[in-house]
Protein backbone atom coordinates (compact mmCIF):
# COMPACT_ATOMS: atom_id res chain seq x y z
CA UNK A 1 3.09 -11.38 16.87
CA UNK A 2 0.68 -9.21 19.04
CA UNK A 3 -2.36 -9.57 19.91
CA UNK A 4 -5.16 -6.93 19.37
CA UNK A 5 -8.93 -6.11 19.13
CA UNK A 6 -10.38 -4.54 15.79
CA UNK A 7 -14.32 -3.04 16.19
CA UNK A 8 -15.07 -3.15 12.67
CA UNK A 9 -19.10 -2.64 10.88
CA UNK A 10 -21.08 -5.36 10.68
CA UNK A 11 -21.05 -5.21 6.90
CA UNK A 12 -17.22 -5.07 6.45
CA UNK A 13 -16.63 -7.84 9.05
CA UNK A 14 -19.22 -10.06 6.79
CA UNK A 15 -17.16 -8.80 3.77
CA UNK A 16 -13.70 -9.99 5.16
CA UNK A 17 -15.00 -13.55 6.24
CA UNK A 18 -16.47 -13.44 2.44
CA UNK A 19 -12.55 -12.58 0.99
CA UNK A 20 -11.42 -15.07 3.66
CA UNK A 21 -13.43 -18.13 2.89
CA UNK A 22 -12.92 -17.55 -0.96
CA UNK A 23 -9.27 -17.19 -0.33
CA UNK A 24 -9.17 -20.15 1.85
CA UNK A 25 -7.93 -17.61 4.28
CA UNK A 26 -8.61 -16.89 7.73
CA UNK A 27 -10.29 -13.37 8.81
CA UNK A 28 -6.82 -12.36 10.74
CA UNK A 29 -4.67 -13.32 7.67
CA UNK A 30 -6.71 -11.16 5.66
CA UNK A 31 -6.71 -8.23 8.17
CA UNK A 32 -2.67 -8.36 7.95
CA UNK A 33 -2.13 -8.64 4.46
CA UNK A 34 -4.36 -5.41 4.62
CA UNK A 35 -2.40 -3.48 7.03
CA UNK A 36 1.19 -4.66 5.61
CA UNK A 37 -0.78 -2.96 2.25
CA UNK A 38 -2.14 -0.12 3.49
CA UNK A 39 1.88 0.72 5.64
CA UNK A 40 3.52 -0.26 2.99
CA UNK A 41 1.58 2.32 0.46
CA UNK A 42 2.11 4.58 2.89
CA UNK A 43 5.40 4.62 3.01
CA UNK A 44 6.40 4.39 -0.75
CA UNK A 45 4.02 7.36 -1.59
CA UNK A 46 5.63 9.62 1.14
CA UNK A 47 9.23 8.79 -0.44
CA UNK A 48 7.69 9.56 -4.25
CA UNK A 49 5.93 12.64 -3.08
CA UNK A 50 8.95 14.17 -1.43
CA UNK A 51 10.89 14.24 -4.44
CA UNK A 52 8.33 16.27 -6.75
CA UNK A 53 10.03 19.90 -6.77
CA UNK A 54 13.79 19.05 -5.64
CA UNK A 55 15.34 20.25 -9.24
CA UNK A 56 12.99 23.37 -9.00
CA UNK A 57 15.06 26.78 -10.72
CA UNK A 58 11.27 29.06 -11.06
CA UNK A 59 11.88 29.09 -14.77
CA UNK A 60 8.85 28.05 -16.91
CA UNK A 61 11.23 28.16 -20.32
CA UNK A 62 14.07 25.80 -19.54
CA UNK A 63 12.87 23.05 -21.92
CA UNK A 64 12.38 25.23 -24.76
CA UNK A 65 15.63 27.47 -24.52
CA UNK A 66 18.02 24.80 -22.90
CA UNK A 67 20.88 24.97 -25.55
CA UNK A 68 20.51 28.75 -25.39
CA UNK A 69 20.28 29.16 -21.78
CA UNK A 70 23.56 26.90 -21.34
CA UNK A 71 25.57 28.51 -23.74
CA UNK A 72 25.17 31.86 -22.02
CA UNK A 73 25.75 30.14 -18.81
CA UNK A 74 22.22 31.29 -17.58
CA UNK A 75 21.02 28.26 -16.06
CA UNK A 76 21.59 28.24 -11.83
């Protein structure tokens, strides 16, 4: 584990030692679980995001004339 400095506003340092001391937690325990959150959102929204688009043809009617457009042999 490293070791680091966080400057962080008076008013969210006086929240986290609020979350901490309900949690039973120290302030540094509840800084990590916040980072680990924050990469870890991150990282799974990239991987959803990048897959919006990938069956893309530019038609707008596919769902409507899908038996049609197959049988003509239309779809690409």
């Amino acid at each position: 584990m490293k070791r680091t400095t966080v400057f962080a506003d008076e008013e969210i340092f006086l929240d986290l030692k609020r979350i901490a001391q309900e949690e039973g937690k120290t302030v540094s325990e509840i800084i990590r679980q916040a980072l680990q959150k924050y990469i870890h959102e991150k990282y799974t929204t990239k991987k959803a995001i990048s897959l919006i688009g990938i069956g893309r043809s530019g038609r707008r009617d596919i769902s409507e004339r899908c038996e049609q457009l197959l049988w003509k042999g239309q779809i690409k």
